[in-house]
N, C-alpha and C. Protein backbone atom coordinates (compact mmCIF):
# COMPACT_ATOMS: atom_id res chain seq x y z
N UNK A 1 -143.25 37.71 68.12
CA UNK A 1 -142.45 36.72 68.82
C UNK A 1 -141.05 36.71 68.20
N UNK A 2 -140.09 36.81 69.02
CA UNK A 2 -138.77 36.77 68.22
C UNK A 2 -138.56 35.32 67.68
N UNK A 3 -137.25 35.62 66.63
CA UNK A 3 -136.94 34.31 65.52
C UNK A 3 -136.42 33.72 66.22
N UNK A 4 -136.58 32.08 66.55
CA UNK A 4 -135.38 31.60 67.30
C UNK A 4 -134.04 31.03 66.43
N UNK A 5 -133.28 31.14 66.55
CA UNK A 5 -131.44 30.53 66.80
C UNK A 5 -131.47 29.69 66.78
N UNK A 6 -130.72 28.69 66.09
CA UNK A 6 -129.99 27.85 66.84
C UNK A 6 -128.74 27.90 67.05
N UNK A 7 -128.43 28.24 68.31
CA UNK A 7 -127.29 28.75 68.82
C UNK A 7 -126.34 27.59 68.74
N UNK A 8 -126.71 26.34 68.80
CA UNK A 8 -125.26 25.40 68.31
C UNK A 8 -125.11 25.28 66.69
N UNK A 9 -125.20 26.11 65.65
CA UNK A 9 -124.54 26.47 64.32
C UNK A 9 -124.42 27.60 64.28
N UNK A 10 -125.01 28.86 64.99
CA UNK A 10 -124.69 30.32 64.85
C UNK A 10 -124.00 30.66 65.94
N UNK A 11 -123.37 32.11 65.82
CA UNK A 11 -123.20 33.34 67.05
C UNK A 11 -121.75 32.50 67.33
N UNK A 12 -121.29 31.68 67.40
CA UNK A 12 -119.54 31.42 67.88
C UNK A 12 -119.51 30.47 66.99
N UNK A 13 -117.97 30.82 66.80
CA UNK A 13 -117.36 30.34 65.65
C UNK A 13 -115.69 29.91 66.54
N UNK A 14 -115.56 28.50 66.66
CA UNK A 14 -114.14 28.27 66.96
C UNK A 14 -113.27 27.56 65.74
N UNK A 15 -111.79 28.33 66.16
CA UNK A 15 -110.83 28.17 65.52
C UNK A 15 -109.57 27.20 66.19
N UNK A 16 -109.42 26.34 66.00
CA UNK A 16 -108.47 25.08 66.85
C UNK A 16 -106.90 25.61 66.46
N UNK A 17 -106.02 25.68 67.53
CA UNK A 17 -104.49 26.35 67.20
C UNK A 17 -104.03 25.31 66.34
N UNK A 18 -104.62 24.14 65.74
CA UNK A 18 -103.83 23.21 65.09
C UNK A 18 -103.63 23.13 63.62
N UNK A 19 -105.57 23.84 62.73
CA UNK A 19 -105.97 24.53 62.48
C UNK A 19 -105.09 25.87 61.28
N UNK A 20 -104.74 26.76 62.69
CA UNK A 20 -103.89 28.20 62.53
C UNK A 20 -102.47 27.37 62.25
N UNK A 21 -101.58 26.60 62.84
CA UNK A 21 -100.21 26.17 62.43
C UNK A 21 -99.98 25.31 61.21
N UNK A 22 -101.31 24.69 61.04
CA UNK A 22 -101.26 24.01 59.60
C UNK A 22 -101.22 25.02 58.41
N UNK A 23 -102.22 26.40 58.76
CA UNK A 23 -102.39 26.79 57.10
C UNK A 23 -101.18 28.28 57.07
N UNK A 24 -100.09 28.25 58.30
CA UNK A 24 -98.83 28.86 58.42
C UNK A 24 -97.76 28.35 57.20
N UNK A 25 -97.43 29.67 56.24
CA UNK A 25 -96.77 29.60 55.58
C UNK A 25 -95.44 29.65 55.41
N UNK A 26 -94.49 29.19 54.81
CA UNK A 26 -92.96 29.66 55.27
C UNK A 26 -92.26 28.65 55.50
N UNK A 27 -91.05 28.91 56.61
CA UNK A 27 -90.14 28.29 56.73
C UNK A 27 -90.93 28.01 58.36
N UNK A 28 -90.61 27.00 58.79
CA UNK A 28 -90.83 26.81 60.07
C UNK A 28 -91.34 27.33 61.17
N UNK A 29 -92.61 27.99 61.70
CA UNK A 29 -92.41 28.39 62.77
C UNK A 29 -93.11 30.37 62.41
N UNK A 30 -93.08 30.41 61.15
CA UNK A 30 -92.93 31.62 60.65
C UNK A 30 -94.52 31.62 59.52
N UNK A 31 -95.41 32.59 59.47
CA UNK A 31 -96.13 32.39 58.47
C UNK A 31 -97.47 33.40 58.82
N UNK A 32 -98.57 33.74 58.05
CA UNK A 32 -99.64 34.05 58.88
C UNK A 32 -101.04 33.18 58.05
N UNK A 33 -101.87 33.09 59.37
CA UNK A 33 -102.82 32.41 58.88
C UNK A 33 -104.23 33.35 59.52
N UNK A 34 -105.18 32.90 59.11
CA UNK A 34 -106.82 33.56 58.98
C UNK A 34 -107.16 32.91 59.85
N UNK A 35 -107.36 33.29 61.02
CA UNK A 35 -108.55 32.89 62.42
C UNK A 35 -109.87 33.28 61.86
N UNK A 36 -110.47 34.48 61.56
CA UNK A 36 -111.58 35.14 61.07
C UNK A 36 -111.64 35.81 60.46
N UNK A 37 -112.23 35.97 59.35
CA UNK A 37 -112.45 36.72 58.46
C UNK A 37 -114.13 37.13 58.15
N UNK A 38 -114.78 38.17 58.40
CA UNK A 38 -116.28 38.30 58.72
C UNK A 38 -117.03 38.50 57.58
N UNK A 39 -116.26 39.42 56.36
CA UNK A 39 -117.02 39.82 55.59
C UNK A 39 -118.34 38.69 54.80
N UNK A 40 -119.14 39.11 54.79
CA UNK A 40 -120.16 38.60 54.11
C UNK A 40 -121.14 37.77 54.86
N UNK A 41 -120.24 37.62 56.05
CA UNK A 41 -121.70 36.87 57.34
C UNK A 41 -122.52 37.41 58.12
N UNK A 42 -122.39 38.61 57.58
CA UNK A 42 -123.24 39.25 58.56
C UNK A 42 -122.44 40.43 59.31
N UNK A 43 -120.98 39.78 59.74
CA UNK A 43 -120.81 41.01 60.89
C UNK A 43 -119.59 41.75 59.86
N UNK A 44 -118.91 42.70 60.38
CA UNK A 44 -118.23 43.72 60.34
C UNK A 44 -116.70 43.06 59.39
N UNK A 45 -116.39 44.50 58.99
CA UNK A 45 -115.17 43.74 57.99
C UNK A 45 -113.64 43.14 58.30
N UNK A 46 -114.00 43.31 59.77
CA UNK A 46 -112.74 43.10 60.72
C UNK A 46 -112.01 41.14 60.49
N UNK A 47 -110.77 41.39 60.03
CA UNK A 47 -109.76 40.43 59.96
C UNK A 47 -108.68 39.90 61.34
N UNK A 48 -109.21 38.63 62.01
CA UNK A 48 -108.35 38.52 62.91
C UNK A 48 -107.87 36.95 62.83
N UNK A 49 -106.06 37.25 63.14
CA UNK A 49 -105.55 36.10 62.76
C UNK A 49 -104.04 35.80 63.71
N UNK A 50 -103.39 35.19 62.79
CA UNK A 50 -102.35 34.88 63.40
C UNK A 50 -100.82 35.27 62.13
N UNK A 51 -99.74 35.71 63.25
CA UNK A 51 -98.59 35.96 62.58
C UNK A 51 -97.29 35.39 63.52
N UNK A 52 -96.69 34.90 63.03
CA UNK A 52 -95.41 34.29 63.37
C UNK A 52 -94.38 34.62 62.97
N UNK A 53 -93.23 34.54 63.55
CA UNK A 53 -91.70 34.80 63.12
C UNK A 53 -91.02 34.03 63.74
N UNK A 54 -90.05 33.09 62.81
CA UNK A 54 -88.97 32.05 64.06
C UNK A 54 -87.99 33.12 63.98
N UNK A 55 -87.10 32.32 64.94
CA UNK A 55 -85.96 32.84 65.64
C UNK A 55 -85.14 33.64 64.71
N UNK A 56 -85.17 34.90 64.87
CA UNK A 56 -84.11 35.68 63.97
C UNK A 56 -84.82 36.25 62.49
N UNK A 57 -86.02 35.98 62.84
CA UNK A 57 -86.97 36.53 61.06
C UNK A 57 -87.57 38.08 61.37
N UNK A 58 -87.91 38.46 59.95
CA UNK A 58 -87.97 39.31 60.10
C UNK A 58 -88.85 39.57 58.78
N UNK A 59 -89.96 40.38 59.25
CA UNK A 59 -90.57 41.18 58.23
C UNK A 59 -90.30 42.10 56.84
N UNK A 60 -90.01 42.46 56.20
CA UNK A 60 -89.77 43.31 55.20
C UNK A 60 -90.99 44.55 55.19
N UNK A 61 -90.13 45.86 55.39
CA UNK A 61 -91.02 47.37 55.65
C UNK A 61 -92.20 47.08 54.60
N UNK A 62 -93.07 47.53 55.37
CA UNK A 62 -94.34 47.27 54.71
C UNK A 62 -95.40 48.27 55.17
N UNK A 63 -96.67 48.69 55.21
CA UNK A 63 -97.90 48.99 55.33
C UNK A 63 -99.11 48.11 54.67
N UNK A 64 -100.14 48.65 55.87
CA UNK A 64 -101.58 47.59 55.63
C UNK A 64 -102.32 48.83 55.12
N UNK A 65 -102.42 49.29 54.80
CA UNK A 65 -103.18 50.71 53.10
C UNK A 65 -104.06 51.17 54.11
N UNK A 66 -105.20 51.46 54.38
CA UNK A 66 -106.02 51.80 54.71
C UNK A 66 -106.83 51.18 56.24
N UNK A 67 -106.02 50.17 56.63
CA UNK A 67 -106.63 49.40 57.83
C UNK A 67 -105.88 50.16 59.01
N UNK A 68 -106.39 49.81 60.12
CA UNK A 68 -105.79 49.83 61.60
C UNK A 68 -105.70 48.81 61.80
N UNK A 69 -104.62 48.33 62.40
CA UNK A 69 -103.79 47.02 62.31
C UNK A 69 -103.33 46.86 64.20
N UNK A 70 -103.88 46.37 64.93
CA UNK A 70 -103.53 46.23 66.30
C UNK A 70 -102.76 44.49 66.77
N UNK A 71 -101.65 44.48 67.31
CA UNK A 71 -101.19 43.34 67.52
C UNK A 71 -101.37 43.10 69.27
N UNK A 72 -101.36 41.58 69.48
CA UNK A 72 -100.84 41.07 70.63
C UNK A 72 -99.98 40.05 70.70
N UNK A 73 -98.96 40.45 71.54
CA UNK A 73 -97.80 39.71 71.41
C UNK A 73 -97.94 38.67 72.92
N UNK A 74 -97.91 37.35 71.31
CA UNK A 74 -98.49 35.98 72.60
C UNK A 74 -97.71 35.50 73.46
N UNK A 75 -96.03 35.18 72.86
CA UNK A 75 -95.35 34.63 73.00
C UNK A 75 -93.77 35.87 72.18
N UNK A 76 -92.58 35.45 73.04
CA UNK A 76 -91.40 36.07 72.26
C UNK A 76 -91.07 37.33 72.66
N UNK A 77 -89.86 37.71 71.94
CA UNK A 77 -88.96 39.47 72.23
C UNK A 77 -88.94 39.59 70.51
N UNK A 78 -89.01 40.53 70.55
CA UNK A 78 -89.30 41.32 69.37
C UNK A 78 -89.01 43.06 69.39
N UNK A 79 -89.14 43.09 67.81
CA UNK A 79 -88.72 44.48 68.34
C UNK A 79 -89.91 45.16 66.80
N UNK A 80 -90.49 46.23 67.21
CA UNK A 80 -91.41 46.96 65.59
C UNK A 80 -90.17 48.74 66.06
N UNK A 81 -89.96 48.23 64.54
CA UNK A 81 -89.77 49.77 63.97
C UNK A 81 -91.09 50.47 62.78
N UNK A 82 -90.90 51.81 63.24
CA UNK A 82 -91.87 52.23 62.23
C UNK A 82 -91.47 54.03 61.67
N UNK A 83 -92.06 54.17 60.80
CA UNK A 83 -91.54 55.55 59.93
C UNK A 83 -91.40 55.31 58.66
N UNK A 84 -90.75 56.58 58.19
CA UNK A 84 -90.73 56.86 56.51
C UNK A 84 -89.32 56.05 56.42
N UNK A 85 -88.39 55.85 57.44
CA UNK A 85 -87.14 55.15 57.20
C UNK A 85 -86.67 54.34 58.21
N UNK A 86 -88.10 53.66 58.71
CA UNK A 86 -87.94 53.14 60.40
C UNK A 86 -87.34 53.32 61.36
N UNK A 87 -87.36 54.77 61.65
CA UNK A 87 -86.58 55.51 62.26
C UNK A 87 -86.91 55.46 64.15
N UNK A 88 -88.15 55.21 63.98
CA UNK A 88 -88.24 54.51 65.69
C UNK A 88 -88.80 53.23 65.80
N UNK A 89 -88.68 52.86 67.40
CA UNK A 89 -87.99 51.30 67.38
C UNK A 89 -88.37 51.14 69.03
N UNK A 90 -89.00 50.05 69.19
CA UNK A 90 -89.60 49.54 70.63
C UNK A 90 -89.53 48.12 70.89
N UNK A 91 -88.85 47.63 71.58
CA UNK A 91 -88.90 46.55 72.11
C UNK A 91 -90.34 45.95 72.96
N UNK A 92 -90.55 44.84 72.06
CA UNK A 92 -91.94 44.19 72.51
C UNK A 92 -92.02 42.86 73.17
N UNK A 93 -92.48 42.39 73.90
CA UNK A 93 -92.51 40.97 74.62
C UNK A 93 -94.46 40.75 75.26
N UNK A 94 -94.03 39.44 75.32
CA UNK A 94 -95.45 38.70 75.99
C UNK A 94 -96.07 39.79 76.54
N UNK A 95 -97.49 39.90 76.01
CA UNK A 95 -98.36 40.85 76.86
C UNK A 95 -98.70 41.96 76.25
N UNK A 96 -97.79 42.59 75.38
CA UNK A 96 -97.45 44.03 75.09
C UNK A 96 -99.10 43.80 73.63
N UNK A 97 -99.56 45.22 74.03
CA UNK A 97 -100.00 45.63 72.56
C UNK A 97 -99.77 46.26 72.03
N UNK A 98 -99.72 46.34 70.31
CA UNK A 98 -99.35 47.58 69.45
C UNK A 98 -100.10 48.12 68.55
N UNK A 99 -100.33 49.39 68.20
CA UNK A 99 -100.98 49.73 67.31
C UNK A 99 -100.95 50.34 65.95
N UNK A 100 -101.12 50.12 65.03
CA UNK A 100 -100.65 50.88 63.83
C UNK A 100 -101.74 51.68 62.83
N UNK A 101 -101.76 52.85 63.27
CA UNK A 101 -102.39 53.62 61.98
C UNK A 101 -102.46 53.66 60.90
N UNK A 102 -103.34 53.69 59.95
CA UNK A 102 -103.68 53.61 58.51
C UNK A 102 -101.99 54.10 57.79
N UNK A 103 -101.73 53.63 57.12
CA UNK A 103 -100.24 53.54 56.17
C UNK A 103 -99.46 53.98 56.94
N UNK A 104 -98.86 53.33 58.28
CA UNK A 104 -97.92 53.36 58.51
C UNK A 104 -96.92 52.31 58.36
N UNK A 105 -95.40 52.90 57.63
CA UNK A 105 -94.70 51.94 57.73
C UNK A 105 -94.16 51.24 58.58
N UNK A 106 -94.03 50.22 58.91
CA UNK A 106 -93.79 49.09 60.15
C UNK A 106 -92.52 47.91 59.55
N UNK A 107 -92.23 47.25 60.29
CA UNK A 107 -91.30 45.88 60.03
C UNK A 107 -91.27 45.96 61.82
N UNK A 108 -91.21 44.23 61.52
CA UNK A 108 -91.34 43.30 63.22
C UNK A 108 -89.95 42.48 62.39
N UNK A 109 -89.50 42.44 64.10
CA UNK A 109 -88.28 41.42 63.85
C UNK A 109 -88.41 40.97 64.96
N UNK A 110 -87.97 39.59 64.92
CA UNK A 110 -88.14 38.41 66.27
C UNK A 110 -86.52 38.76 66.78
N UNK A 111 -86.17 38.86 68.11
CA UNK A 111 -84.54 39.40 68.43
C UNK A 111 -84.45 38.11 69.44
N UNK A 112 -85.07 37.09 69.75
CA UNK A 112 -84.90 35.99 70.63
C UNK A 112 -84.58 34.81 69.31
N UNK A 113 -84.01 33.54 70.24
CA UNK A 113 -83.79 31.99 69.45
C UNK A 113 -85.10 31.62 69.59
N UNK A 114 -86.17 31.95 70.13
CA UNK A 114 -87.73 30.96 70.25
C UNK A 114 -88.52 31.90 69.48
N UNK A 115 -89.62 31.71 69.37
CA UNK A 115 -90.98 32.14 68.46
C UNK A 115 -91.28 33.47 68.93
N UNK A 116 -91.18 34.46 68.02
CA UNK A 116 -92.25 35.24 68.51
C UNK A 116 -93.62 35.05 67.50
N UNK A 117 -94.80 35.10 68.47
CA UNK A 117 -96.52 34.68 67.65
C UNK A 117 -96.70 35.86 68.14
N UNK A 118 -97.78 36.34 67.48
CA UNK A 118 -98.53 37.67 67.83
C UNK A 118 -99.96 37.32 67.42
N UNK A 119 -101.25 37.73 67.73
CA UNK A 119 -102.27 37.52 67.43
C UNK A 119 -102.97 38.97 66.51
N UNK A 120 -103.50 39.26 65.85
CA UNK A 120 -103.23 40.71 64.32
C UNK A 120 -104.94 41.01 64.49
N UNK A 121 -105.33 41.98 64.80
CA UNK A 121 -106.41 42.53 64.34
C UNK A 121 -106.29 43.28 63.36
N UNK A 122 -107.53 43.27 62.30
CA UNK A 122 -107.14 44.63 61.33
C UNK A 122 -109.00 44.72 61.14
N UNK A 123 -108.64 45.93 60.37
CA UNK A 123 -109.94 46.79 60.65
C UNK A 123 -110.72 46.51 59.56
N UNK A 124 -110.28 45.59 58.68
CA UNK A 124 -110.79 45.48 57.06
C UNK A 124 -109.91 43.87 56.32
N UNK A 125 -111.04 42.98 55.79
CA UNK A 125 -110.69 41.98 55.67
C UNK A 125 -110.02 41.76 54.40
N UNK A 126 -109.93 42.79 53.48
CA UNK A 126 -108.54 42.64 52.36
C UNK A 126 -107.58 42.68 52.75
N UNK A 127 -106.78 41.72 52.22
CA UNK A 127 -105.57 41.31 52.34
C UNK A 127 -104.14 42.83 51.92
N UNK A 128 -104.28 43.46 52.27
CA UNK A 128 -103.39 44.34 51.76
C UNK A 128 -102.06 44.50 52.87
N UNK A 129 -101.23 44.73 52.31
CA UNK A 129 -99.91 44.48 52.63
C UNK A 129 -98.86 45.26 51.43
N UNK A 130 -98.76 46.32 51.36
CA UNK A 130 -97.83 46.94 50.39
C UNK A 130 -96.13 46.98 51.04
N UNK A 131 -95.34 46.82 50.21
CA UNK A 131 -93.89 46.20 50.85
C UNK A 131 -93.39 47.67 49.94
N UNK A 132 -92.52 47.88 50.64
CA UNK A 132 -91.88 49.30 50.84
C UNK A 132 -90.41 49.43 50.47
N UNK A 133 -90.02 49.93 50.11
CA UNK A 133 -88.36 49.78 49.67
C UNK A 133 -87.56 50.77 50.34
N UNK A 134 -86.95 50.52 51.62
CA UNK A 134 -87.11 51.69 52.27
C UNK A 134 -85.72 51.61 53.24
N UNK A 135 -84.88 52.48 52.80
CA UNK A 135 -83.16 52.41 53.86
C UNK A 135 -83.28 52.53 55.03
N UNK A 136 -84.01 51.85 55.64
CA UNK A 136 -83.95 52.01 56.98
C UNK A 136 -82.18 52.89 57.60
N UNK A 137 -82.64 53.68 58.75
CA UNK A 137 -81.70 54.29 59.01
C UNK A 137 -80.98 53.14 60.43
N UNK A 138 -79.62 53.54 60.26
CA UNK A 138 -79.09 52.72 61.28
C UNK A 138 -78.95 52.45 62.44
N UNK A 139 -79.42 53.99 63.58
CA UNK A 139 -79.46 53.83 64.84
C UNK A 139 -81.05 54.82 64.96
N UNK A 140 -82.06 53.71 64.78
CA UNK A 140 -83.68 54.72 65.45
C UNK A 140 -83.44 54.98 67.30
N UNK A 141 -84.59 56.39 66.67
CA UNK A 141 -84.66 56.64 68.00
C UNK A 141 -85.85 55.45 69.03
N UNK A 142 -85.13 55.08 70.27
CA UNK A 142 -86.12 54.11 70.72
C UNK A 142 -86.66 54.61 71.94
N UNK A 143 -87.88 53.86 71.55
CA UNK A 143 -88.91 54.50 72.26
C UNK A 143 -89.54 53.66 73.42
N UNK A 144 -89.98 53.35 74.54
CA UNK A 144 -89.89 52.31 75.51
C UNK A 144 -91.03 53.35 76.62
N UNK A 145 -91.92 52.48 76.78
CA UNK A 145 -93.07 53.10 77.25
C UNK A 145 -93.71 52.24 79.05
């Protein structure tokens, strides 16, 4: 006979947006916070959360080490460069998804006065984030799909 559940304490797990803007770090508007984090309950090591940028912020070149890192962009214009010297460059808005391969270098910049939020999958629930010191070059090639 199968085990029964009780399905009102297991199997869904909600996260309230009020929640995600409280444990947002930073200056206003700008920060990231932990929607889910799985390891050790059972399911898979997958990290999904939230990232913000106010008006005019901007990331510092970075890579996530070893994860696949997929965004959705909730809200905002934005722009991800990526490379050894962020040499290409795509304009992103509401809707758009992006994807980033294991150590690639990236930086997001918000190019609107309102919020850009993005919602962050990653493939592995350590926190890794290596920051890059890196001359970005001055005119990337852009890429628009």
């Amino acid at each position: 006979m199968p085990t029964t559940v009780d399905w009102g304490a297991e199997g869904v797990k909600i996260v309230r947006a009020a929640s995600i803007r409280g444990a947002m770090r930073g200056p206003p508007r700008t920060g990231r916070a932990t929607a889910f984090e799985f390891s050790g309950t059972g399911g898979r090591r997958t990290w999904i959360g939230a990232v913000a940028l106010g008006p005019g912020a901007r990331t510092e070149a970075h890579h996530h080490g070893r994860h696949e890192v997929a965004v959705y962009v909730l809200r905002g214009h934005g722009e991800i460069r990526w490379g050894e010297r962020l040499e290409f460059a795509a304009e992103i808005d509401r809707g758009d998804f992006v994807y980033f391969a294991p150590y690639v270098p990236h930086r997001e910049t918000n190019l609107a006065d309102t919020p850009l939020d993005f919602l962050v999958v990653r493939s592995d629930s350590e926190a890794i984030a290596v920051k890059l010191d890196v001359a970005a070059v001055e005119h990337p090639l852009r890429l628009e799909s």
